[in-house]
N, C-alpha and C. Protein backbone atom coordinates (compact mmCIF):
# COMPACT_ATOMS: atom_id res chain seq x y z
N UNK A 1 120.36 73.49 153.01
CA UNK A 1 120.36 73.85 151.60
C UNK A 1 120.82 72.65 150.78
N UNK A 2 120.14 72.67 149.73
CA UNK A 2 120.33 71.41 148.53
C UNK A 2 121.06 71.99 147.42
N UNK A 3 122.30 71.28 146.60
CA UNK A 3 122.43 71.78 145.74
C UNK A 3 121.93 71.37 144.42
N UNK A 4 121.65 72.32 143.34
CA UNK A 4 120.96 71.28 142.17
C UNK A 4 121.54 72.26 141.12
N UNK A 5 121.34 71.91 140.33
CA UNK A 5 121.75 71.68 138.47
C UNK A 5 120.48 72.28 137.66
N UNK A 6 120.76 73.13 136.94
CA UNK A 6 119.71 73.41 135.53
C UNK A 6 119.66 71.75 134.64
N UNK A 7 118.55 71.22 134.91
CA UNK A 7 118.31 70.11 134.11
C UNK A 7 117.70 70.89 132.90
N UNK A 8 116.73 71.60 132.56
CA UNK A 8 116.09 71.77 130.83
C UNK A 8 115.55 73.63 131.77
N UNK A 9 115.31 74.00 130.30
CA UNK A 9 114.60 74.99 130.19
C UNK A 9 112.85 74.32 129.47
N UNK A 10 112.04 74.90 129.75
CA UNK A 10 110.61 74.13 129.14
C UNK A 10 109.61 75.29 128.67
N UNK A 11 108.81 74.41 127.48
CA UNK A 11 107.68 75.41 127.53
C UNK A 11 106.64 74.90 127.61
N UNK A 12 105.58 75.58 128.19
CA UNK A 12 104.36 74.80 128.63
C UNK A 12 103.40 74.59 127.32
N UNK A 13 102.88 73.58 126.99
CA UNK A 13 102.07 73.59 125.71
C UNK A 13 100.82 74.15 126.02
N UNK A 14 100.34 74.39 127.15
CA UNK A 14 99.14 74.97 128.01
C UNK A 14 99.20 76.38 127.29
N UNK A 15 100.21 77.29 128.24
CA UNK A 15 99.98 78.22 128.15
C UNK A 15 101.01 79.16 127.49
N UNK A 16 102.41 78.15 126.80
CA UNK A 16 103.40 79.13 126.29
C UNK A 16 104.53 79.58 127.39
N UNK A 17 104.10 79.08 129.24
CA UNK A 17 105.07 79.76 129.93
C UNK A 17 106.06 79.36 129.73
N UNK A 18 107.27 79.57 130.11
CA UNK A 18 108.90 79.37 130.71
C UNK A 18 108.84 78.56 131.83
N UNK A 19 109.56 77.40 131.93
CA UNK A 19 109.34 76.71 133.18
C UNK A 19 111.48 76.53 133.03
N UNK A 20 111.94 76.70 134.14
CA UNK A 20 112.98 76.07 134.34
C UNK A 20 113.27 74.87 135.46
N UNK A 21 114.09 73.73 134.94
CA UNK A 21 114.01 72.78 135.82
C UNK A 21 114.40 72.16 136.61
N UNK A 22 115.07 72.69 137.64
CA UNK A 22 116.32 72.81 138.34
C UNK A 22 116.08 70.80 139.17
N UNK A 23 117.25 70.30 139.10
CA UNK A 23 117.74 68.96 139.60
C UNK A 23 118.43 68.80 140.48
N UNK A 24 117.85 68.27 141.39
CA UNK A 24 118.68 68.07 142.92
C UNK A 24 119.59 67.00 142.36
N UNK A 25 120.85 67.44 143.02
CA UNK A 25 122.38 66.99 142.74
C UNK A 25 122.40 65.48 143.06
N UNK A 26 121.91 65.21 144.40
CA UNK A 26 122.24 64.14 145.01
C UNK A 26 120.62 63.00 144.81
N UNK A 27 119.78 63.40 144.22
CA UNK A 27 118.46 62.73 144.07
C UNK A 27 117.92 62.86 142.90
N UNK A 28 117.07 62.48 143.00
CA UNK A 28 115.90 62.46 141.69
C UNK A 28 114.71 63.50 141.99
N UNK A 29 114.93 64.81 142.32
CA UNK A 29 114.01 65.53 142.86
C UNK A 29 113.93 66.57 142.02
N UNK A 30 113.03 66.99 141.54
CA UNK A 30 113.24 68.31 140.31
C UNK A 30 112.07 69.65 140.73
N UNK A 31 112.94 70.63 140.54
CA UNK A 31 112.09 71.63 141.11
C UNK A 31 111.47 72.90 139.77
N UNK A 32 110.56 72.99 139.24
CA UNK A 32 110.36 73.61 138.44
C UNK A 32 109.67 75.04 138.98
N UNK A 33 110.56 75.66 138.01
CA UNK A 33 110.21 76.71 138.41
C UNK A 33 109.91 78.03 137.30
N UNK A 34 108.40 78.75 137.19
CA UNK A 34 108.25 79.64 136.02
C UNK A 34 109.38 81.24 136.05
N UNK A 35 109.70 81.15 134.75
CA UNK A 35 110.20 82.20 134.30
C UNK A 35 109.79 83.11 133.37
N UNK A 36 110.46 84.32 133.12
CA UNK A 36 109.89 85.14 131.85
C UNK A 36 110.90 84.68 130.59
N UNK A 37 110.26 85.15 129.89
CA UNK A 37 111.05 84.59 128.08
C UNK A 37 112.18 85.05 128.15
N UNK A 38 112.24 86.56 128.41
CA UNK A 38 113.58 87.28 128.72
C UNK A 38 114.70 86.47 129.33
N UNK A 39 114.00 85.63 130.47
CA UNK A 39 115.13 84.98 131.21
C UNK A 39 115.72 83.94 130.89
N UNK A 40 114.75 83.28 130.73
CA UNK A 40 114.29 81.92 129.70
C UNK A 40 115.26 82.37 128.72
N UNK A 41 115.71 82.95 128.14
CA UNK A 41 116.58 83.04 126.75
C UNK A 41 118.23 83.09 127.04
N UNK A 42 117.79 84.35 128.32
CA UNK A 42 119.54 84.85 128.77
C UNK A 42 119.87 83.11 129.67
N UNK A 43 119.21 82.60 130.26
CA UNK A 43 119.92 81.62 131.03
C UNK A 43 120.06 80.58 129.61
N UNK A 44 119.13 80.23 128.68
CA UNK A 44 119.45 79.28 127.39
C UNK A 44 121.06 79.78 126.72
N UNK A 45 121.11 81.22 126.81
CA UNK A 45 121.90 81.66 125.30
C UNK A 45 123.65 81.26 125.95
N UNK A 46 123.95 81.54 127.50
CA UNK A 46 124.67 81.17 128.23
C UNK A 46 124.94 79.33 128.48
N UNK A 47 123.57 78.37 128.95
CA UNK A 47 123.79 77.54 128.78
C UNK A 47 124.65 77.08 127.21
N UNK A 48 124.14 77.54 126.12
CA UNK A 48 124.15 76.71 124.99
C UNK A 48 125.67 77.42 124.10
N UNK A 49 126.33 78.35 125.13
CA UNK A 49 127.42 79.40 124.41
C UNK A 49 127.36 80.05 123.38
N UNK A 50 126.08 80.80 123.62
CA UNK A 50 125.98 81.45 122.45
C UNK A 50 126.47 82.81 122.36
N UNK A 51 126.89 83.68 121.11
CA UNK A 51 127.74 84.25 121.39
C UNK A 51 126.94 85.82 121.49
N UNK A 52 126.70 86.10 121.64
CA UNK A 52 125.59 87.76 121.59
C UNK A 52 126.55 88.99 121.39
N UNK A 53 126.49 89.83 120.68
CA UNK A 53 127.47 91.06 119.97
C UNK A 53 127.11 92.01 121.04
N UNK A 54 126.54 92.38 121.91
CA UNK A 54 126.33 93.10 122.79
C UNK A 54 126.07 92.36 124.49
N UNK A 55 126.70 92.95 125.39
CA UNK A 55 126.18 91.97 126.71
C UNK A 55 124.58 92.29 126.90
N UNK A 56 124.37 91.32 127.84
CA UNK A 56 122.84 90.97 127.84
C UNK A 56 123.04 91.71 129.51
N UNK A 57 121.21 91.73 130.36
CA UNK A 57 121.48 92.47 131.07
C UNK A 57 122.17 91.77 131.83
N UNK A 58 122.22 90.58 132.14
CA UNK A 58 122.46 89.79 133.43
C UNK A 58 124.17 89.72 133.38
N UNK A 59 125.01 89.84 132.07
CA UNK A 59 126.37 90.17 132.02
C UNK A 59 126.46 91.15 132.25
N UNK A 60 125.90 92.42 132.26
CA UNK A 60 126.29 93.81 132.86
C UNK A 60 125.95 93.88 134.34
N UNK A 61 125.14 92.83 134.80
CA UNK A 61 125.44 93.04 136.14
C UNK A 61 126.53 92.14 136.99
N UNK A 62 126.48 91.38 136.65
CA UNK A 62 128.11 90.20 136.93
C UNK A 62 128.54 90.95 136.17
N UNK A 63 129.59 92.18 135.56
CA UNK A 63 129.99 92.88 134.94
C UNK A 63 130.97 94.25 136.04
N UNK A 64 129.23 94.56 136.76
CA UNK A 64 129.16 95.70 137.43
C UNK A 64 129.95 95.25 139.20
N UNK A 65 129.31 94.23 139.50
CA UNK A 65 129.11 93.42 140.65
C UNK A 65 131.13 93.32 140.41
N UNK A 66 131.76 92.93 139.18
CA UNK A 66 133.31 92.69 139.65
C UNK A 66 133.98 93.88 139.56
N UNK A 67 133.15 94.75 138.98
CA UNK A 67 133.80 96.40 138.76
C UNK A 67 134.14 96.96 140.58
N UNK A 68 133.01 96.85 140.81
CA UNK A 68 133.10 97.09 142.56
C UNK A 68 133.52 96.35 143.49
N UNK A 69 134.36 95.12 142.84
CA UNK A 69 135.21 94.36 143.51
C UNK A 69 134.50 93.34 144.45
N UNK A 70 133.42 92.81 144.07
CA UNK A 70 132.88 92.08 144.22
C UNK A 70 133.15 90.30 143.34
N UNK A 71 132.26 89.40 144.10
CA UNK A 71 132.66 88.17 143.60
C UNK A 71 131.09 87.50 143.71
N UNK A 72 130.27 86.52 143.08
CA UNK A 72 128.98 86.46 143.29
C UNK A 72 129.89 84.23 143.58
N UNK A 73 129.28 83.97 144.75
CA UNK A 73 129.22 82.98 145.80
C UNK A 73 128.77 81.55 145.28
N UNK A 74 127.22 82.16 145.45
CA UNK A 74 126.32 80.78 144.75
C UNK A 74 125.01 82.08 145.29
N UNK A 75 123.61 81.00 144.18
CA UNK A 75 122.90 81.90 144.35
C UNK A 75 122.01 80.33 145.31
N UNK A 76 120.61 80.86 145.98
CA UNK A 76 120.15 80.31 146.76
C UNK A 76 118.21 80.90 146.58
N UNK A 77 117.82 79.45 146.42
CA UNK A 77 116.13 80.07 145.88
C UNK A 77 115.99 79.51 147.31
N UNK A 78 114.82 80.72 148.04
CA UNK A 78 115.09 80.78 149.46
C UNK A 78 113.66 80.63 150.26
N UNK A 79 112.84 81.21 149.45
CA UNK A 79 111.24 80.89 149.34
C UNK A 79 110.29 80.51 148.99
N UNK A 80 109.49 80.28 149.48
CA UNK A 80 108.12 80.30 148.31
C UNK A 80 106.71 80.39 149.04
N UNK A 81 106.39 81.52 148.41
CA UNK A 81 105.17 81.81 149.09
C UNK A 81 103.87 82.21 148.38
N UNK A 82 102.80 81.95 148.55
CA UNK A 82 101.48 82.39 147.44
C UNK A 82 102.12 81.94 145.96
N UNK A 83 102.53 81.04 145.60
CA UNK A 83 103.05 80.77 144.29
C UNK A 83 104.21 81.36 143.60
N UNK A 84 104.90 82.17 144.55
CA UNK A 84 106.23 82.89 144.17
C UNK A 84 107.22 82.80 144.87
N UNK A 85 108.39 82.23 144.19
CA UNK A 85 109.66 82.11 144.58
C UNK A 85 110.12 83.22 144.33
N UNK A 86 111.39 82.87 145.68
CA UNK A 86 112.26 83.93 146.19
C UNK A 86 113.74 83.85 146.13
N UNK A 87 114.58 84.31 145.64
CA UNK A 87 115.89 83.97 145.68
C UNK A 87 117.13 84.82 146.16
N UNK A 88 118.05 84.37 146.46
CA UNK A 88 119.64 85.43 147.05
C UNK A 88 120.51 85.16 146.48
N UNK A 89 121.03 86.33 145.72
CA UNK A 89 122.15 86.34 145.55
C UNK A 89 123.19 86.35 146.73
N UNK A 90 124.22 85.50 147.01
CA UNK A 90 125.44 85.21 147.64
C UNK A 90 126.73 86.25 147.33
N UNK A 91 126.87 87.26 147.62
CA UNK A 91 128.09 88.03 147.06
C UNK A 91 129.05 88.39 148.48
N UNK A 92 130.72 88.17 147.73
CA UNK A 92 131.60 88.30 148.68
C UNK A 92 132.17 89.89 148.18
N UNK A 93 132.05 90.87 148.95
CA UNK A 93 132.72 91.85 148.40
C UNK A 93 134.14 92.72 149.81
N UNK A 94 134.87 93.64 149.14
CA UNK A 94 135.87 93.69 150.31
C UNK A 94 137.10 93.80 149.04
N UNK A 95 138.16 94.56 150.10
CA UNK A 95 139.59 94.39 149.23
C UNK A 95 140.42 94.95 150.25
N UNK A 96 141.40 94.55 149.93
CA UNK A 96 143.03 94.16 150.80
C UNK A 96 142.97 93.31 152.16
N UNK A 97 142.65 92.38 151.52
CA UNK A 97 141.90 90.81 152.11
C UNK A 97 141.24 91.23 153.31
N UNK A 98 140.48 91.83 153.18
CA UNK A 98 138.91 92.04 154.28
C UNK A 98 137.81 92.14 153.14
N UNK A 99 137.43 91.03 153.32
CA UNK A 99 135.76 90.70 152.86
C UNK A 99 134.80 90.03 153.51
N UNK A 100 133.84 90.58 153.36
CA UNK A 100 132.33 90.25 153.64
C UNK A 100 131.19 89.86 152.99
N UNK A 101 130.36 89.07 153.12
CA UNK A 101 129.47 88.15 152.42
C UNK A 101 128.49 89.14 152.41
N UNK A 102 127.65 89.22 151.79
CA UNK A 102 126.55 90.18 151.52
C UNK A 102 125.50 89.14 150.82
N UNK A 103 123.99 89.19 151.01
CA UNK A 103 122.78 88.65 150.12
C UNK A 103 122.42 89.96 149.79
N UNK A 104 121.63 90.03 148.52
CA UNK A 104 120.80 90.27 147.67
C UNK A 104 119.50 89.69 147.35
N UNK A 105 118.63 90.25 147.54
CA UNK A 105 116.88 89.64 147.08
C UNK A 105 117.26 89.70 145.44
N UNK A 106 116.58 88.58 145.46
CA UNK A 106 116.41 88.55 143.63
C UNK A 106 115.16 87.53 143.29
N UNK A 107 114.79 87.83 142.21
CA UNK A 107 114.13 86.66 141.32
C UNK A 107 114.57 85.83 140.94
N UNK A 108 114.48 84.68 141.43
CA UNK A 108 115.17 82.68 140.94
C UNK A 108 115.63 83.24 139.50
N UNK A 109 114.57 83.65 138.91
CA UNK A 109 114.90 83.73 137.08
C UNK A 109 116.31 84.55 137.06
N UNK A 110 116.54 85.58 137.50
CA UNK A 110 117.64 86.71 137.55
C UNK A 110 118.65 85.69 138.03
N UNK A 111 119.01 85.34 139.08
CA UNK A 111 119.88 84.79 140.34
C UNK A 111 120.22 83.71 139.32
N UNK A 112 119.20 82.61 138.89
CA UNK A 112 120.32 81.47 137.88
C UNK A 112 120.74 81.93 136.70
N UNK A 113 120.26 83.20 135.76
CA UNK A 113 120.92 83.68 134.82
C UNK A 113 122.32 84.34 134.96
N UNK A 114 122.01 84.85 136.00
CA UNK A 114 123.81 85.42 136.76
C UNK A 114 125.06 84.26 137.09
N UNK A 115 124.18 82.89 137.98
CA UNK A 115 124.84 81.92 138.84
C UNK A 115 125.51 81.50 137.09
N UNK A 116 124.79 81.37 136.32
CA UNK A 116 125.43 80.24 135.11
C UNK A 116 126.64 81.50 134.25
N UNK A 117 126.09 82.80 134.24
CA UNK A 117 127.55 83.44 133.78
C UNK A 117 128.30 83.66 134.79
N UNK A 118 128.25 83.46 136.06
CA UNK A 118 129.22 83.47 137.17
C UNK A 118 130.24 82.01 137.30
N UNK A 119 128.67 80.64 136.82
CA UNK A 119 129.87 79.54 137.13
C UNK A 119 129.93 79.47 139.06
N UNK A 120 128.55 79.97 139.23
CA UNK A 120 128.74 78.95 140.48
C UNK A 120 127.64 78.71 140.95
N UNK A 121 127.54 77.86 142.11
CA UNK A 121 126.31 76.96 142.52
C UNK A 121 125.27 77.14 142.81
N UNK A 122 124.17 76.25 142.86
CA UNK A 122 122.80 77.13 142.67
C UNK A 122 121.93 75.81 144.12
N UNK A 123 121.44 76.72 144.99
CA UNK A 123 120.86 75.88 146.03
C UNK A 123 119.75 76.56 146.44
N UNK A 124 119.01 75.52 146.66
CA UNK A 124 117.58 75.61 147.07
C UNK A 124 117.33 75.14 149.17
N UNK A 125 116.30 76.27 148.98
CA UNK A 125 116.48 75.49 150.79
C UNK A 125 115.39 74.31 151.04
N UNK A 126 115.32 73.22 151.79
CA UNK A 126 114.76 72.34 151.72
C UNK A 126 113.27 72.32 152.48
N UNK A 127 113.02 73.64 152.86
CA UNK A 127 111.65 73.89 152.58
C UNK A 127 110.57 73.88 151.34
N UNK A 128 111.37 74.96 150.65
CA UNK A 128 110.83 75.07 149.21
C UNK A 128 110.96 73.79 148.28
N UNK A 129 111.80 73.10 148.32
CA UNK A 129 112.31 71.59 147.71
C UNK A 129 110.48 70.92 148.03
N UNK A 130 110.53 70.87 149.13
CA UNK A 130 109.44 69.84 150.08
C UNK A 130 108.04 71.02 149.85
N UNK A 131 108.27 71.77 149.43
CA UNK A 131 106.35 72.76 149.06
C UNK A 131 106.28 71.91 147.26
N UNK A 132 107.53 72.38 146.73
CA UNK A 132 107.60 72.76 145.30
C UNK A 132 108.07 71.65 144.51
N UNK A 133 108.65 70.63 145.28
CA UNK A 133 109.57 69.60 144.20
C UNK A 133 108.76 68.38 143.62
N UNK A 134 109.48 68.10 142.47
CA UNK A 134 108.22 66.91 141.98
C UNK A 134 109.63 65.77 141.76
N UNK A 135 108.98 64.55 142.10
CA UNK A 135 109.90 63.33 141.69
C UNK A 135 109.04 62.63 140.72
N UNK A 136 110.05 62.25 139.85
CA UNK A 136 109.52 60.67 138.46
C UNK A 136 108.91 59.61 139.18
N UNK A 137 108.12 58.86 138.78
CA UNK A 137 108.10 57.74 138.69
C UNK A 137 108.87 56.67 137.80
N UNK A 138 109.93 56.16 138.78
CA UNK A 138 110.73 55.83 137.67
C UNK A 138 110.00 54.53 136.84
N UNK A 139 109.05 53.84 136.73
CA UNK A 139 108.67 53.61 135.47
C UNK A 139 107.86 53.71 134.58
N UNK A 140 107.45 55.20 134.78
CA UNK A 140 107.04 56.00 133.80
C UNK A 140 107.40 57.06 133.38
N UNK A 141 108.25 57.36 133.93
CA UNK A 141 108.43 58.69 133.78
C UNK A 141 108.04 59.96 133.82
N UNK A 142 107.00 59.89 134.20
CA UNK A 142 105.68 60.94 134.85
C UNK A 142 105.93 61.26 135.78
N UNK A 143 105.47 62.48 136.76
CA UNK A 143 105.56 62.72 137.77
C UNK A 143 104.75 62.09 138.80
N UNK A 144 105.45 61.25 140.04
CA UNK A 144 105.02 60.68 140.77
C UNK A 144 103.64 60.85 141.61
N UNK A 145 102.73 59.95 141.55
CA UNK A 145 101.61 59.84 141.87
C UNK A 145 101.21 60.45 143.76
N UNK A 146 100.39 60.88 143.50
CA UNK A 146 99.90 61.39 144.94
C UNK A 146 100.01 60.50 145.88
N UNK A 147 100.17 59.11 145.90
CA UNK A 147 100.59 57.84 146.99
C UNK A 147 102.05 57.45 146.73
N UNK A 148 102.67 57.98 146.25
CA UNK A 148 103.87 57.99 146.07
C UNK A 148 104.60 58.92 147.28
N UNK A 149 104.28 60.29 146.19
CA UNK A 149 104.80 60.98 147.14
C UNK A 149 104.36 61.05 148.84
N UNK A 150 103.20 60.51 148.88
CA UNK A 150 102.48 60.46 150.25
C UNK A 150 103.72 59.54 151.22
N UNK A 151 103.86 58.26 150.34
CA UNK A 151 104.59 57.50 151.39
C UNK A 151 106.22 57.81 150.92
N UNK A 152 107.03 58.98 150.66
CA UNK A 152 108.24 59.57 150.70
C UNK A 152 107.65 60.43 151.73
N UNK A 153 106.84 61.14 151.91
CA UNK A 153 106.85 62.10 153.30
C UNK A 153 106.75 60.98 154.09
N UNK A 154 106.15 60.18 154.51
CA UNK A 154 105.73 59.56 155.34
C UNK A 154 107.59 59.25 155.57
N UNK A 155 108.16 58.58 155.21
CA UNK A 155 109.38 58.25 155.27
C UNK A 155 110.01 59.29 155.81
N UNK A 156 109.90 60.60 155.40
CA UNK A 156 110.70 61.46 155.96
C UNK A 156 110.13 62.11 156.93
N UNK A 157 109.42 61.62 157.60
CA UNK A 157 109.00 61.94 158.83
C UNK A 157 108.10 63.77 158.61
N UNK A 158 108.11 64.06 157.40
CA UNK A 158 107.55 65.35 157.73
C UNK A 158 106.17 65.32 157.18
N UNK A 159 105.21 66.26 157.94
CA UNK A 159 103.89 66.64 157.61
C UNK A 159 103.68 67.10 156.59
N UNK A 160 102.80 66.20 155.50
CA UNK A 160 101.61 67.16 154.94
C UNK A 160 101.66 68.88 154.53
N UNK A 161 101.11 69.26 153.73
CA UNK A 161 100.89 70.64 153.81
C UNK A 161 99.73 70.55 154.40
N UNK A 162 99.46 72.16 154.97
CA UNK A 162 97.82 71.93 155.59
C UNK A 162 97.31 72.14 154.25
N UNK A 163 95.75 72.69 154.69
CA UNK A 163 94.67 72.98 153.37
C UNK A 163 94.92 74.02 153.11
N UNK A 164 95.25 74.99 153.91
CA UNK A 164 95.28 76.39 153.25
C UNK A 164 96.47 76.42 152.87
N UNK A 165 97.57 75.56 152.76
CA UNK A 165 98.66 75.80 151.99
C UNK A 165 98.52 75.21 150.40
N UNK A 166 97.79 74.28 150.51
CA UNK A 166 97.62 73.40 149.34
C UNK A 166 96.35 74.21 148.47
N UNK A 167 95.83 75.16 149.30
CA UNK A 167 94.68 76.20 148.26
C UNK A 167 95.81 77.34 147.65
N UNK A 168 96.70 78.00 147.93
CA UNK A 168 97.22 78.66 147.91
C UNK A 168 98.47 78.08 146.57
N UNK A 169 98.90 76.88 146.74
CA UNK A 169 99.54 76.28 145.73
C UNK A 169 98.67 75.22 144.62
N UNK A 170 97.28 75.75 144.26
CA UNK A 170 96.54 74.80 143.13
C UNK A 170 96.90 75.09 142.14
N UNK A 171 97.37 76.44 141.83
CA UNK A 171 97.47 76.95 140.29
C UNK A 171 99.25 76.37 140.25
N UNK A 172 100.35 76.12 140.76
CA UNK A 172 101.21 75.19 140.66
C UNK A 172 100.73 74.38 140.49
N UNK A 173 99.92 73.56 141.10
CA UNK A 173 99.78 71.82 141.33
C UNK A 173 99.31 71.92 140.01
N UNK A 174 97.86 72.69 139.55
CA UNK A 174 97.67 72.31 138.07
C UNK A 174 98.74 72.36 137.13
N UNK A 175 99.85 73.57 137.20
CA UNK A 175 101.07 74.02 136.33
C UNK A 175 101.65 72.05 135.88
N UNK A 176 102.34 72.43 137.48
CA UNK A 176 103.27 70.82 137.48
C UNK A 176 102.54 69.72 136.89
N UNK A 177 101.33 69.38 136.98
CA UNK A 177 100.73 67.90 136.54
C UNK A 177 100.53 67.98 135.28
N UNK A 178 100.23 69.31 134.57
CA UNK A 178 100.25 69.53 133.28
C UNK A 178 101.64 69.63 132.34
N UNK A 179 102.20 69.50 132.94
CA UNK A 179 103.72 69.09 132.58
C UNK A 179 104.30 68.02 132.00
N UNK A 180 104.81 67.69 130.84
CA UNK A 180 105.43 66.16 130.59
C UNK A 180 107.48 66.27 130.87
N UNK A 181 106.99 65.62 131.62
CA UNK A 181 108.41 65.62 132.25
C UNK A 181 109.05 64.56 131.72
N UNK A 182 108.68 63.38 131.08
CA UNK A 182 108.91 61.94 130.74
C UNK A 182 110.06 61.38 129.88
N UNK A 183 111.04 63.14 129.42
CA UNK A 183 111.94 62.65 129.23
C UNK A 183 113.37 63.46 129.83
N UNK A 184 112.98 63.52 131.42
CA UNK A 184 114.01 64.11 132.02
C UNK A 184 114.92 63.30 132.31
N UNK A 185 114.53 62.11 132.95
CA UNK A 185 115.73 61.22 133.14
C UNK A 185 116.54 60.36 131.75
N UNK A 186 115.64 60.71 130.85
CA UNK A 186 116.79 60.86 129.28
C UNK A 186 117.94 61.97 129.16
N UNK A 187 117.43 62.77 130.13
CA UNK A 187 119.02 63.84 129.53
C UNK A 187 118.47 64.59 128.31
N UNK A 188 117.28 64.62 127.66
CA UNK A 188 117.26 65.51 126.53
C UNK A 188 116.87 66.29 126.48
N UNK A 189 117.63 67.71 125.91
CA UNK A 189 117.40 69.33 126.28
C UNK A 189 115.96 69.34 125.23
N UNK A 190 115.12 70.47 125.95
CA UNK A 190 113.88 71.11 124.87
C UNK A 190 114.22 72.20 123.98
């Protein structure tokens, strides 16, 4: 498992989606990933401290989750399959010091809206990193060219996707390349 960082929330000029852009901690590796507006807002309104007169849903469940004496861990995006990510919630629950770790299935979008009002870490497994992740070119700032990334696998000793994985991920590959990423390593929020 990798840990990474909410680098930006995005919107696609394509099509209007939610893209969130999660940043590997220790690299230059960025994993984008689509969300709904709903989520897209609750993970913004939290990033940016905003103050909302009523809790939102994702505070009533980190709400509910400490009512039952629970504690939420780190969350963990765990899959990805046919173009959909998969994520776990990490929860320690238990009392009069006997506790037990428990996962939860969730949606990436749900799981980092919780992880950021929880305040704790958000990791990806390094499968999905290596289907889903895109690196810069650092002098352009674009996302790195298909011989780029060719010779970083090559380096890391791992294979290729086959064909039927790479048919199965075109409507990403178009998502990601249609993307201007060019001012991520600026640091500036959208």
């Amino acid at each position: 498992m990798l840990e990474m960082s909410i680098d930006s929330i995005r919107v696609s000029l394509m099509n209007y989606q939610r893209v969130v852009i999660l940043k590997e901690k220790d690299a230059d590796r960025y994993l984008p990933i689509w969300i709904g507006p709903s989520e897209a807002d609750a993970i913004a309104v939290k990033l940016q401290d905003v103050s909302v007169p009523r809790p939102l849903t994702h505070d009533l469940l980190g709400s509910v989750i400490d009512a039952m004496g629970g504690v939420v861990k780190r969350i963990v995006v765990s899959d990805l399959q046919n173009d959909t990510f998969y994520a776990k919630i990490i929860l320690e629950v238990g009392a009069n010091g006997s506790s037990e770790s428990k996962e939860v299935d969730s949606r990436p979008s749900d799981a980092i809206a919780l992880a950021v009002r929880s305040n704790v870490p958000i990791f990806v497994e390094e499968p999905v990193l290596e289907k889903a992740g895109v690196q810069l070119d650092k002098d352009t700032g674009k996302v790195a060219t298909e011989d780029a990334q060719a010779d970083q696998d090559t380096k890391k000793e791992s294979k290729p996707p086959g064909e039927e994985e790479l048919r199965g991920m075109s409507a990403f590959t178009d998502f990601v390349e249609g993307l201007d990423l060019g001012d991520l390593e600026k640091g500036s929020p959208s």
